[in-house]
C-alpha atoms as a PDB file:
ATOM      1  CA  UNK A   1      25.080   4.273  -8.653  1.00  0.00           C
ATOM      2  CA  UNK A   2      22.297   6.818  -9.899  1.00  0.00           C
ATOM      3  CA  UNK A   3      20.974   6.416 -13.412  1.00  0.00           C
ATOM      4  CA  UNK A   4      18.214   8.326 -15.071  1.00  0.00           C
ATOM      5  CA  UNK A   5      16.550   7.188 -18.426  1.00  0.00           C
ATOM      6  CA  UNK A   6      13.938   9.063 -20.917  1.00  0.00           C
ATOM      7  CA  UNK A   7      11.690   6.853 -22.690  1.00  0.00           C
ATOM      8  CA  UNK A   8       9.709   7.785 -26.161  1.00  0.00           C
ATOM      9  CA  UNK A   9       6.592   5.828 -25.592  1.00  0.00           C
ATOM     10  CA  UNK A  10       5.714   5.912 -29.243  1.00  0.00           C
ATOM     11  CA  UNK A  11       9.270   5.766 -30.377  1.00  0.00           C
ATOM     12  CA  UNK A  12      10.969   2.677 -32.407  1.00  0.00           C
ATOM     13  CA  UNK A  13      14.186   4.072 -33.264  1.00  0.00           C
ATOM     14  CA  UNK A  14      17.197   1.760 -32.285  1.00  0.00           C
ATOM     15  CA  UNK A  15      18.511   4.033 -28.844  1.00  0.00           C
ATOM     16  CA  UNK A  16      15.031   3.245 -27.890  1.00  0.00           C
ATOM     17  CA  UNK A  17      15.135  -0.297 -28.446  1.00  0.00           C
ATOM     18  CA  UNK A  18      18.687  -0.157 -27.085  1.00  0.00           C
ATOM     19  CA  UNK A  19      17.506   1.749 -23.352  1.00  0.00           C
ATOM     20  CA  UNK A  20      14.618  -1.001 -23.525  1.00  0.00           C
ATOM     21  CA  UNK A  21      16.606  -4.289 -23.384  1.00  0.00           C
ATOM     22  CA  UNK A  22      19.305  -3.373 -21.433  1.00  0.00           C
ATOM     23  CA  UNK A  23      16.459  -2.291 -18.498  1.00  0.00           C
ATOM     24  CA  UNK A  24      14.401  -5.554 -19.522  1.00  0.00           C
ATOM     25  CA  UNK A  25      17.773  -7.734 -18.803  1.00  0.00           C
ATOM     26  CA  UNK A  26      18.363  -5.806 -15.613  1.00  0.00           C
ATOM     27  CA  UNK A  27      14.756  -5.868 -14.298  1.00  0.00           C
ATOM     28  CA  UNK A  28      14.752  -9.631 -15.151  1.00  0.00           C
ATOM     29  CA  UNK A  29      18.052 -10.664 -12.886  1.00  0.00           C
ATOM     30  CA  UNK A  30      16.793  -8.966 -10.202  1.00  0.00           C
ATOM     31  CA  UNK A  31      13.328 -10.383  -9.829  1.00  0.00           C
ATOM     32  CA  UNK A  32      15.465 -13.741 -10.520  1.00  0.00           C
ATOM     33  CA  UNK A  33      17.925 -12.669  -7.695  1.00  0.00           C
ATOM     34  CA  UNK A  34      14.968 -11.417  -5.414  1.00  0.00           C
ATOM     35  CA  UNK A  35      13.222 -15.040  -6.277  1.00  0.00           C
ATOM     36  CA  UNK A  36      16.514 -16.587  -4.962  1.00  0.00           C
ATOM     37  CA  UNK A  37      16.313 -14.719  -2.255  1.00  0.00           C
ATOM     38  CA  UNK A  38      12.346 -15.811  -1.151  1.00  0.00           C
ATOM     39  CA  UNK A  39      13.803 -19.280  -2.035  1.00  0.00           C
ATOM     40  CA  UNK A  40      11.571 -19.255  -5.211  1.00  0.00           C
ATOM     41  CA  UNK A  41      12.945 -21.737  -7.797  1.00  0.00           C
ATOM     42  CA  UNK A  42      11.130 -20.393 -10.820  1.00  0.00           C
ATOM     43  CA  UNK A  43      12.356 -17.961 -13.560  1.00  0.00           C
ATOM     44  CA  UNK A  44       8.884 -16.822 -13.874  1.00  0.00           C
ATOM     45  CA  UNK A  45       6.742 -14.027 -12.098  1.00  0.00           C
ATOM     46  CA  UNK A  46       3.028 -13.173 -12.208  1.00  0.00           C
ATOM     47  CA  UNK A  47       1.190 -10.290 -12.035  1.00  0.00           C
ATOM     48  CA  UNK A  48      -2.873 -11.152 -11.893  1.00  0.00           C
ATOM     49  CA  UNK A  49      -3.392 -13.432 -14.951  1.00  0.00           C
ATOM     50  CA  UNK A  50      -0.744 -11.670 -16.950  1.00  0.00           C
ATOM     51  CA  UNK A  51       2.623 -13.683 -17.100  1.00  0.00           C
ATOM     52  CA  UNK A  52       5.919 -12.497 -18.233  1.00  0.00           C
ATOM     53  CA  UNK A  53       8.632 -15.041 -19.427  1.00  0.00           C
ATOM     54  CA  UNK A  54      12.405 -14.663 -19.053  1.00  0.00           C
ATOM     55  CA  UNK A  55      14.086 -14.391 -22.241  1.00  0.00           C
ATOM     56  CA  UNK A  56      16.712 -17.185 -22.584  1.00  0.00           C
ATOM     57  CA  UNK A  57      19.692 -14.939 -22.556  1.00  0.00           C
ATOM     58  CA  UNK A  58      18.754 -13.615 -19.152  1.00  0.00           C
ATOM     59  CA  UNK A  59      17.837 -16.801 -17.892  1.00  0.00           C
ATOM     60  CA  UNK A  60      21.492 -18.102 -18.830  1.00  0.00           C
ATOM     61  CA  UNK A  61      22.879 -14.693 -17.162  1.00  0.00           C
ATOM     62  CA  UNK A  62      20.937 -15.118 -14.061  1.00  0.00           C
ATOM     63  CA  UNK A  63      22.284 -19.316 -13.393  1.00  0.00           C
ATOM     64  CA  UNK A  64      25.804 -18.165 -14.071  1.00  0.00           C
ATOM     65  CA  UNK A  65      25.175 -15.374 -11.206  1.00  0.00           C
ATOM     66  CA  UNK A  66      23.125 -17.870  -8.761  1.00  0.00           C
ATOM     67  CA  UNK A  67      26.035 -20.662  -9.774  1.00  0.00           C
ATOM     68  CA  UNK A  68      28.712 -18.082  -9.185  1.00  0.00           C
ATOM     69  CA  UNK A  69      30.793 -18.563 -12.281  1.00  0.00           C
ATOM     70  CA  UNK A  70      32.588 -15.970 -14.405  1.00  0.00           C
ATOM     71  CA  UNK A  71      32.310 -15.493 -18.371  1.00  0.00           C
ATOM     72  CA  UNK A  72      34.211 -12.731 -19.809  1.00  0.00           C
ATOM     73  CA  UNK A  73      31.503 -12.339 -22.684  1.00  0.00           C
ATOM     74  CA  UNK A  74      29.026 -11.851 -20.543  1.00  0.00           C
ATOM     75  CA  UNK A  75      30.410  -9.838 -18.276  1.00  0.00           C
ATOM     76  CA  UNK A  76      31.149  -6.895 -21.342  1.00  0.00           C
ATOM     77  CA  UNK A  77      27.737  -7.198 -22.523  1.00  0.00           C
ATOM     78  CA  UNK A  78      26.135  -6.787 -18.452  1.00  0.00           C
ATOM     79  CA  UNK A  79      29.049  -5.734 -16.271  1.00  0.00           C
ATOM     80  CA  UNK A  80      27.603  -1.972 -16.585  1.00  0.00           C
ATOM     81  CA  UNK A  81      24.056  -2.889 -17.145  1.00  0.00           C
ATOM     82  CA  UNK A  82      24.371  -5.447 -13.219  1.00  0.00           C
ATOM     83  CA  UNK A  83      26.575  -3.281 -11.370  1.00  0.00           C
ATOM     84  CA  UNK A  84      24.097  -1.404  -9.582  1.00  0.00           C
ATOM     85  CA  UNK A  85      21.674  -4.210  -9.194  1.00  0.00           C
ATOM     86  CA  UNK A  86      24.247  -6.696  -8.123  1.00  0.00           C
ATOM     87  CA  UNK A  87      26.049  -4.930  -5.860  1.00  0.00           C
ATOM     88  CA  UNK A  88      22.682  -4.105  -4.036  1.00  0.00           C
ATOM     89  CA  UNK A  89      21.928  -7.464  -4.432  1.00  0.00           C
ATOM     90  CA  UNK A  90      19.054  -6.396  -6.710  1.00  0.00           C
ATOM     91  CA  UNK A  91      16.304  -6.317  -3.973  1.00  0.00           C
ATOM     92  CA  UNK A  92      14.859  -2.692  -5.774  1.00  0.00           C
ATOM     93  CA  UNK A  93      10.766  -2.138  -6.777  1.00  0.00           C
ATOM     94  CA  UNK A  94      10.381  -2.319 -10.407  1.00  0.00           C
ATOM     95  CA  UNK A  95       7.472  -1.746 -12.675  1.00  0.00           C
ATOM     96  CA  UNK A  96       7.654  -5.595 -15.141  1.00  0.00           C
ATOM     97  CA  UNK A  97       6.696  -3.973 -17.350  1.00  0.00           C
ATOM     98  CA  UNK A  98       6.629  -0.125 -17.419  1.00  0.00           C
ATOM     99  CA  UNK A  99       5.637   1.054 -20.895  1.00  0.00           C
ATOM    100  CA  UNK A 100       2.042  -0.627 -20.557  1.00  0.00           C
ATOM    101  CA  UNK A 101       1.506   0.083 -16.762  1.00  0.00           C
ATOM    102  CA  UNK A 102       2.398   3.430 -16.833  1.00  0.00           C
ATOM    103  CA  UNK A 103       0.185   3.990 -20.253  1.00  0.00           C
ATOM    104  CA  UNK A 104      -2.728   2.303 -18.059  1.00  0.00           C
ATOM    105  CA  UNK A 105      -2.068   4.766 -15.214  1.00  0.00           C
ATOM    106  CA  UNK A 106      -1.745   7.614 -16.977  1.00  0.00           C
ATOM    107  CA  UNK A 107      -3.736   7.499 -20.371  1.00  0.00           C
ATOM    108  CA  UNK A 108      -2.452  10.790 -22.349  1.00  0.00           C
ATOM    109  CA  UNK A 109       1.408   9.830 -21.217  1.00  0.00           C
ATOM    110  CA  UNK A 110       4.027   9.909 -24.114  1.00  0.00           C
ATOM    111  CA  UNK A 111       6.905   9.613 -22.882  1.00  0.00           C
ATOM    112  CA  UNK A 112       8.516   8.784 -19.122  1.00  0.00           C
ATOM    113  CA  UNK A 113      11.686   8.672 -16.957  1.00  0.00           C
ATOM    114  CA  UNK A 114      13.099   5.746 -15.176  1.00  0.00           C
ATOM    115  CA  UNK A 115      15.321   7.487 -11.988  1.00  0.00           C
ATOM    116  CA  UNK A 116      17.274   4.733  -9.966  1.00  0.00           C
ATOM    117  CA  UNK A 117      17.512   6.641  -6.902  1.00  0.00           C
ATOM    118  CA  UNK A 118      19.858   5.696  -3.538  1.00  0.00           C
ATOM    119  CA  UNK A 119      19.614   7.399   0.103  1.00  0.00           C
ATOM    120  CA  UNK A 120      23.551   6.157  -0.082  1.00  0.00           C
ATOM    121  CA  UNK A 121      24.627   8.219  -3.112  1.00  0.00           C
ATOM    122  CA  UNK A 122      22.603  11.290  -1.267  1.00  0.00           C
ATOM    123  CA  UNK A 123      23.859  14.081   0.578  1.00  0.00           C
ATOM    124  CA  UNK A 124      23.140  13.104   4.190  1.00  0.00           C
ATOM    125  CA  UNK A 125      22.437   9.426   2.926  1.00  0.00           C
ATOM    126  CA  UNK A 126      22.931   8.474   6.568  1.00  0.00           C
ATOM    127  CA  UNK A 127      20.945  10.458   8.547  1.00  0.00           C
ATOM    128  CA  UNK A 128      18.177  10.198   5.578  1.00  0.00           C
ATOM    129  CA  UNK A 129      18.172   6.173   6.076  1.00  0.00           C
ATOM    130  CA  UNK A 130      17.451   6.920   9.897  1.00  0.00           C
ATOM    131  CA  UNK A 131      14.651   9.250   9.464  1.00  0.00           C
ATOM    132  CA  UNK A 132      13.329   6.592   6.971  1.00  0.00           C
ATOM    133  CA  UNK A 133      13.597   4.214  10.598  1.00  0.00           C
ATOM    134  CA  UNK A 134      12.247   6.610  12.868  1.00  0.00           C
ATOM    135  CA  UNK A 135       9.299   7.962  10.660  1.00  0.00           C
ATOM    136  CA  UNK A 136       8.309   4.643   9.897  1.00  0.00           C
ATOM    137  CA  UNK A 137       8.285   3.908  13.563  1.00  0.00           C
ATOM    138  CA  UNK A 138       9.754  -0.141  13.148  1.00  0.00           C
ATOM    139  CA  UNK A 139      12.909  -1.706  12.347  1.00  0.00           C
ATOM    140  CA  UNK A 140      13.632  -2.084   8.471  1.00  0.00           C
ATOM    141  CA  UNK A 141      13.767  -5.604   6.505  1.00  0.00           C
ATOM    142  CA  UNK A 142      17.532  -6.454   6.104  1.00  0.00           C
ATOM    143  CA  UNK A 143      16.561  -8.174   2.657  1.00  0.00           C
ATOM    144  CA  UNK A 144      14.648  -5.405   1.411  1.00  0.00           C
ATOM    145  CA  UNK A 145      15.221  -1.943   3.813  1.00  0.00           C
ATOM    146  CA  UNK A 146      18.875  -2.092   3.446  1.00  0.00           C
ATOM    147  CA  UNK A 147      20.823   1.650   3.185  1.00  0.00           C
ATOM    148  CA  UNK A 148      22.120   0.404  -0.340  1.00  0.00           C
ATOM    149  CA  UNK A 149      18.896  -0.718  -1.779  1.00  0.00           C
ATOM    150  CA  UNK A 150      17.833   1.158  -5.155  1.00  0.00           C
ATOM    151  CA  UNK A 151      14.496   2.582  -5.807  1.00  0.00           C
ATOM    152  CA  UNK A 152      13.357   3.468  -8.907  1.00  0.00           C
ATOM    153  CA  UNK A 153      11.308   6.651  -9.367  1.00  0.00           C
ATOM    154  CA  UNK A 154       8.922   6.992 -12.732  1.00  0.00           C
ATOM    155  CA  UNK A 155       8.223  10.751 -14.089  1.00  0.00           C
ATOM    156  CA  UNK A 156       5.602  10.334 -16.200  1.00  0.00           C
ATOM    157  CA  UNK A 157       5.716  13.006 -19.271  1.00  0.00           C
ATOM    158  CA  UNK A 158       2.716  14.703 -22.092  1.00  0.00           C
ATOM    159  CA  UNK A 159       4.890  16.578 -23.717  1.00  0.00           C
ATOM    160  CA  UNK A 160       7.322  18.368 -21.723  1.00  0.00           C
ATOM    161  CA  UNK A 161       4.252  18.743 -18.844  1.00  0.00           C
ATOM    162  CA  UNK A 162       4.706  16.352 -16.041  1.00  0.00           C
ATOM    163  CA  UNK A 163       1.856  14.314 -15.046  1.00  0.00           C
ATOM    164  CA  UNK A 164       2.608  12.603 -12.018  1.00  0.00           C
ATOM    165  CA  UNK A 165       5.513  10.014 -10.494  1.00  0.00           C
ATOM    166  CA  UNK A 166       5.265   6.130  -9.970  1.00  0.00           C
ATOM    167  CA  UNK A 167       7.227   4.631  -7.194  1.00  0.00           C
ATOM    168  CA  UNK A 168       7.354   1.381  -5.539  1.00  0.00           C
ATOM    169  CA  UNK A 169       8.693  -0.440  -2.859  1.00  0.00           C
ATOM    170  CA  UNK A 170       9.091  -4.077  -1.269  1.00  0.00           C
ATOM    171  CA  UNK A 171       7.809  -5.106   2.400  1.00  0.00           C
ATOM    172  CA  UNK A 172       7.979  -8.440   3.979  1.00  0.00           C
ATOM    173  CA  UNK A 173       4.977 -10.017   3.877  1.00  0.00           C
ATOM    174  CA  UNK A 174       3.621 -13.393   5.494  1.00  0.00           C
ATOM    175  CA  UNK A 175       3.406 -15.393   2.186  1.00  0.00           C
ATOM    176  CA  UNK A 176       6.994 -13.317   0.607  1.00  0.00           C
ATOM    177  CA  UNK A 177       7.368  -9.688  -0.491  1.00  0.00           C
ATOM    178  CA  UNK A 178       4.922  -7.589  -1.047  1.00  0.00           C
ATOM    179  CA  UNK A 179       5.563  -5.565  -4.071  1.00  0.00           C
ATOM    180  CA  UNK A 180       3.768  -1.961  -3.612  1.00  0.00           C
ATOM    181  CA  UNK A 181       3.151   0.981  -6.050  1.00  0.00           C
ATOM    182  CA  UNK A 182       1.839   4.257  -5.659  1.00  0.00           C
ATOM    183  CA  UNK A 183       0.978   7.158  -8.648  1.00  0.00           C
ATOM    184  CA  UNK A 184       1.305  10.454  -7.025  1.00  0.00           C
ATOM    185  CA  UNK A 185       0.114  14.229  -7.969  1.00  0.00           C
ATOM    186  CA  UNK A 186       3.448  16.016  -9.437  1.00  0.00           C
ATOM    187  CA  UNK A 187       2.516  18.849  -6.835  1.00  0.00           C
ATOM    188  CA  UNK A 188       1.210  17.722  -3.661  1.00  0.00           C
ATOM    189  CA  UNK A 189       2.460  14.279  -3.792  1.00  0.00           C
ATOM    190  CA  UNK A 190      -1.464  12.834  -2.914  1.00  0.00           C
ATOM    191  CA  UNK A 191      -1.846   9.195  -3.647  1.00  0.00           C
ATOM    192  CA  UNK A 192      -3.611   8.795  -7.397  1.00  0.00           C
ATOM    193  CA  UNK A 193      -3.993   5.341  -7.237  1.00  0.00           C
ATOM    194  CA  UNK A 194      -2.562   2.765  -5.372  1.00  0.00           C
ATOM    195  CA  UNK A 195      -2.103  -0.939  -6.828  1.00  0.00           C
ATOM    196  CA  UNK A 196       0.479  -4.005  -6.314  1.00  0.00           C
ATOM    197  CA  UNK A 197       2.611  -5.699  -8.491  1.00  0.00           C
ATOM    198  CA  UNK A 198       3.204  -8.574  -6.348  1.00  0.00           C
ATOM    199  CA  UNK A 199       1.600 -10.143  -3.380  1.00  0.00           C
ATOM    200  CA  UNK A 200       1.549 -13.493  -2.092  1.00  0.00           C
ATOM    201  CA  UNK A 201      -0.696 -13.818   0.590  1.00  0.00           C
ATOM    202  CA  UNK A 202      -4.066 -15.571   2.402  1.00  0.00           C
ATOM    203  CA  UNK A 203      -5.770 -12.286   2.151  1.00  0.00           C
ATOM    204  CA  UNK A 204      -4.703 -11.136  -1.364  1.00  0.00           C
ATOM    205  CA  UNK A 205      -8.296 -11.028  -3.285  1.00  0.00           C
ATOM    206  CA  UNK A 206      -9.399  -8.857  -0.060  1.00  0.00           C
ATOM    207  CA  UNK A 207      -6.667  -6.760  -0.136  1.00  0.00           C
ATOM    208  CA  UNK A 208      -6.633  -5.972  -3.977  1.00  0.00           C
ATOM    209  CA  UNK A 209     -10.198  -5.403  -3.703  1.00  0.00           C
ATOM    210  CA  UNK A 210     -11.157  -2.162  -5.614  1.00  0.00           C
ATOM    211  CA  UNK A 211     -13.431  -0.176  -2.852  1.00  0.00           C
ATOM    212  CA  UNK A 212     -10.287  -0.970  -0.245  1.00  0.00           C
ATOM    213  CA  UNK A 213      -7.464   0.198  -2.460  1.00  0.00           C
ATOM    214  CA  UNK A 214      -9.775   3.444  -3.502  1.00  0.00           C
ATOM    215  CA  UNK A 215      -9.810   4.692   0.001  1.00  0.00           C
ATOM    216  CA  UNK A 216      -5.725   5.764  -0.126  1.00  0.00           C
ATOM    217  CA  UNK A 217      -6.733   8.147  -3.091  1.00  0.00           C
ATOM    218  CA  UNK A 218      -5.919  11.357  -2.214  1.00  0.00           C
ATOM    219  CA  UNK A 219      -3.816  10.501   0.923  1.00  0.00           C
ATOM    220  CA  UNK A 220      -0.672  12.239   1.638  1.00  0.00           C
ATOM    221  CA  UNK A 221       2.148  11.893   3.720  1.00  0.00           C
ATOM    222  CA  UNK A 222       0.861  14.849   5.693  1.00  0.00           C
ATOM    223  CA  UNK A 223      -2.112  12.549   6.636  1.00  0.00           C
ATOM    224  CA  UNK A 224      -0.132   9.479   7.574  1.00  0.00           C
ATOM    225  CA  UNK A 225       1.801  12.435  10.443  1.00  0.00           C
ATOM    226  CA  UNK A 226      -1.086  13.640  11.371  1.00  0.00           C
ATOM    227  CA  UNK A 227      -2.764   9.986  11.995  1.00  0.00           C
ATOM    228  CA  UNK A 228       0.322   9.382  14.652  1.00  0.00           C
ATOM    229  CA  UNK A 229      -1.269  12.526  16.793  1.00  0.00           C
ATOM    230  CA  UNK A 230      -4.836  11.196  16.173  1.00  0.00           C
ATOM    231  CA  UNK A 231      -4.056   8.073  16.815  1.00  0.00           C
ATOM    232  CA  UNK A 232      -3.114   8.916  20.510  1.00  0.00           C
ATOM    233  CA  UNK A 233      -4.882  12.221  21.302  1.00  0.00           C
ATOM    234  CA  UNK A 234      -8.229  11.601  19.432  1.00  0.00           C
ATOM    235  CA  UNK A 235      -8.734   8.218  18.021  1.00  0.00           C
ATOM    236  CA  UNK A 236     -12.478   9.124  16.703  1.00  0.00           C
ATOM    237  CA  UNK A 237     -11.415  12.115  15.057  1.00  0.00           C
ATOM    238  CA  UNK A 238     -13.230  12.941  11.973  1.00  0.00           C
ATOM    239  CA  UNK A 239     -10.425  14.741  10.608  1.00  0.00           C
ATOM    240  CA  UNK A 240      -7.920  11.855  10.925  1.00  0.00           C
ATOM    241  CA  UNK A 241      -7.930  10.371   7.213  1.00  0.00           C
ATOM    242  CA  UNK A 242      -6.030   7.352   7.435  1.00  0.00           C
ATOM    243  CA  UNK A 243      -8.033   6.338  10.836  1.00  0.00           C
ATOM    244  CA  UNK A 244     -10.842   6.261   8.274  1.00  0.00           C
ATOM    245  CA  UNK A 245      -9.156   3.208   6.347  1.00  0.00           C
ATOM    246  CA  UNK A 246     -11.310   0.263   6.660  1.00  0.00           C
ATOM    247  CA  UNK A 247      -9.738  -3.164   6.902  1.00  0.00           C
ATOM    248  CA  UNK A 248     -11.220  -5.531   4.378  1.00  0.00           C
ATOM    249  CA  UNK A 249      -9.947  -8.092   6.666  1.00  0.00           C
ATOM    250  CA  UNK A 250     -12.645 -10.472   8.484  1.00  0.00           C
ATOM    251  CA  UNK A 251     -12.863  -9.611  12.368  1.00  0.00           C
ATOM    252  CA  UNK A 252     -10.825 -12.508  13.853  1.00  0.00           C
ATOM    253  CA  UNK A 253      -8.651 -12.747  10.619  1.00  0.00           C
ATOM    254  CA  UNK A 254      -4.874 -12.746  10.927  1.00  0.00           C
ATOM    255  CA  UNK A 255      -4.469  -9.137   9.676  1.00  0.00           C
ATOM    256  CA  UNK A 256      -0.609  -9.244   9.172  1.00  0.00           C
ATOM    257  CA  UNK A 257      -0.450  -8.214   5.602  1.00  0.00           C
ATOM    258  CA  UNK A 258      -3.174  -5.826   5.842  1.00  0.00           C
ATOM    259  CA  UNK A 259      -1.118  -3.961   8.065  1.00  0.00           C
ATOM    260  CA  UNK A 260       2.212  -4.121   6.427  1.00  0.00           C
ATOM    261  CA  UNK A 261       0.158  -2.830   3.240  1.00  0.00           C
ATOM    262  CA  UNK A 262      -0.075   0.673   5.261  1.00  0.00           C
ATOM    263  CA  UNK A 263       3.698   0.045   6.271  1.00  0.00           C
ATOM    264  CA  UNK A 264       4.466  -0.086   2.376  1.00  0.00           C
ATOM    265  CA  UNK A 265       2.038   2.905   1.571  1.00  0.00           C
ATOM    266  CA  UNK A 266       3.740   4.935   3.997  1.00  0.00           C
ATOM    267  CA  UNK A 267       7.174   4.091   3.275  1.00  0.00           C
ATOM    268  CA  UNK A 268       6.744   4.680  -0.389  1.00  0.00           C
ATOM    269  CA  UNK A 269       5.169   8.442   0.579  1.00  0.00           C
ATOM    270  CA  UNK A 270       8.361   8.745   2.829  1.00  0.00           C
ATOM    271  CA  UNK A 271      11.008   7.918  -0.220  1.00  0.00           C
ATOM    272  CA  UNK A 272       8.919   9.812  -2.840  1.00  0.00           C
ATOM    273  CA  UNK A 273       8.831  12.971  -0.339  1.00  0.00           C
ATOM    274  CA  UNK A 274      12.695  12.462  -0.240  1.00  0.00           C
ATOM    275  CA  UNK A 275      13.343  11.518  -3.620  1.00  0.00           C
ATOM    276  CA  UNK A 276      11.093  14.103  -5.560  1.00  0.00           C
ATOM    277  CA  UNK A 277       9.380  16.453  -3.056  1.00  0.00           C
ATOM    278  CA  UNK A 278      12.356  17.858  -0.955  1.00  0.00           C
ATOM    279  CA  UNK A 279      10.756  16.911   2.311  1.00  0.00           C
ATOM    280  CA  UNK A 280       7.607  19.112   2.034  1.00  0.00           C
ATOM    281  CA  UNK A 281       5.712  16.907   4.760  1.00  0.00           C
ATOM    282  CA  UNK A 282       8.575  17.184   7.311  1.00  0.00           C
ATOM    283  CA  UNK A 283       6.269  20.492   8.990  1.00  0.00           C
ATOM    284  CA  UNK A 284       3.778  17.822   9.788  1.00  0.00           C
ATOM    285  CA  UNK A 285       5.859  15.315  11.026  1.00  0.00           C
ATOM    286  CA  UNK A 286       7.636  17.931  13.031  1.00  0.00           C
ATOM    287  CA  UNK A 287       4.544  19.380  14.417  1.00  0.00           C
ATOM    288  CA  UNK A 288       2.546  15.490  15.433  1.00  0.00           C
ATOM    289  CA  UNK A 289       5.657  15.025  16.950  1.00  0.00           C
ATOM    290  CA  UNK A 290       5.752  18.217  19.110  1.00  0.00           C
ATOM    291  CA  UNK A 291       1.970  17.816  19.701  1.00  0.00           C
ATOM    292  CA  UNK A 292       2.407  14.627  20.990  1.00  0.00           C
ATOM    293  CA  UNK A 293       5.548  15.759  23.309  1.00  0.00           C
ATOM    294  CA  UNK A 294       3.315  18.052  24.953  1.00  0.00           C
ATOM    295  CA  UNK A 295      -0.035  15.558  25.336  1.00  0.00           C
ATOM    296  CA  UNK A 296       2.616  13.393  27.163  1.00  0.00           C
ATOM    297  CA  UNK A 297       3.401  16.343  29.512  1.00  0.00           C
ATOM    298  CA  UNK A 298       0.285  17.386  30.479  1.00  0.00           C
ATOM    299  CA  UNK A 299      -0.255  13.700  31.184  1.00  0.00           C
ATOM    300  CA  UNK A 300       2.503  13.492  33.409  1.00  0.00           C
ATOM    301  CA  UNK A 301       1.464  16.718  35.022  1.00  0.00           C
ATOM    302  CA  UNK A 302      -1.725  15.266  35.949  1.00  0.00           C
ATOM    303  CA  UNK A 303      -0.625  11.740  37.294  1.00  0.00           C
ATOM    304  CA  UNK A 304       1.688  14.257  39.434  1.00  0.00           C
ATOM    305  CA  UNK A 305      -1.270  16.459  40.677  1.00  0.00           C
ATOM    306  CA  UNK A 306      -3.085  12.870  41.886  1.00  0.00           C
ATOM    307  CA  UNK A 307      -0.130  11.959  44.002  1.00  0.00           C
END
């Protein structure tokens, strides 16, 4: 199921209020679900110092769902508002609490647009899921990578002008999922700012270090392609941007989630150029991939010319 929602940042009228709880109820069952899932038994989340508390009606929703009882009443009041999430067994990437993030991100915003998207409700959901695979170059999370799982894309609005999207996504991490978002230019899709929402790991002060995170701004999807040609042809390259990524990791130091943050940054550059940029990066992809093809002949040709 695809849903879009318009929010008035500034607005108090009841529709507004309305649109608000029913996504606050929805985003809380799924990070209760998720929690269930990464055998958390807490109904509360964190994100730095700030906390955010289930409200008791939620809570009550969420144990008759873990418990798996029915209640009629409940199931008027959330049947429509959990069928998506349910059914995709609520794994998606949502902002706790969009309203305030997205005003933090994006200063002159006043109003924005919550877009549950799904590569199965797509045209070509199928073969779209297996590019996600192949471009990603490793086998997706079963949890968390499925072909039903939801992702919610954030257009971010002054006026009628759009100012840029928000879009996250969930990776396995060592400690749990990793929770990353990305806010990308409305027109070339390059990385504004990257940031997480959620991250439980040894290495999480290093890796939410400010001078690390900078170094993505500006990145695009283009840059991750052409890294994969870089990567093999010319690892020193000046012009290979995302080879220029320093690790804030200690030499020595299990690196594990310091590498599945660049799985995460890539795969949420993949979905947005899906989602919102109708595959504009797909000429580089196609052309490091052709590049490569050809490096790989002309090393074949010479281990031929030796023999």
């Amino acid at each position: 199921m695809m849903s879009s929602f318009r929010f008035n940042t500034t607005g108090t009228g009841k529709e507004c209020f309305v649109k608000r709880f029913l996504f606050s109820c929805q985003r809380n069952i799924e990070h209760m679900i998720e929690n269930r899932l990464n055998h958390k038994n807490t109904y509360r989340t964190q994100k730095n110092t700030k906390q955010t508390e289930f409200c008791d009606f939620c809570v009550f929703c969420g144990k008759i769902i873990a418990s798996g009882r029915t209640c009629v009443g409940v199931a008027v009041v959330t049947g429509i508002m959990l069928l998506a999430s349910v059914a995709h067994a609520a794994v998606g990437c949502t902002l706790s609490n969009p309203a305030q993030d997205l005003k933090y991100l994006f200063p002159e915003m006043t109003t924005y647009k919550e877009d549950v998207k799904g590569l199965d409700q797509m045209k070509d959901g199928r073969d779209l899921f297996g590019k996600l695979k192949e471009r990603l170059g490793s086998d997706l999370d079963p949890v968390y990578e499925t072909y039903e799982t939801p992702y919610t894309v954030y257009t971010i609005f002054k006026g009628e002008q759009v100012l840029g999207y928000v879009h996250g996504v969930n990776v396995p991490g060592e400690g749990g999922v990793i929770q990353i978002f990305l806010s990308a230019d409305p027109k070339t899709g390059a990385i504004i700012r990257l940031f997480f929402q959620r991250i439980e790991s040894t290495v999480a002060k290093l890796l939410k270090k400010k001078d690390f995170l900078a170094q993505f701004a500006g990145l695009t999807l283009g840059d991750f392609y052409k890294h994969d040609y870089f990567s093999v042809t010319e690892p020193a390259s000046v012009n290979d941007r995302v080879g220029k990524i320093t690790s804030p990791i200690p030499a020595g130091q299990a690196d594990n989630d310091y590498r599945a943050t660049l799985r995460g940054v890539l795969k949420n550059l993949i979905l947005l150029d899906l989602f919102v940029y109708n595959e504009q990066n797909e000429p580089f992809y196609k052309k490091a991939r052709e590049a490569l093809a050809e490096k790989g002949k002309q090393v074949a040709g010479k281990k031929e010319e030796k023999k």
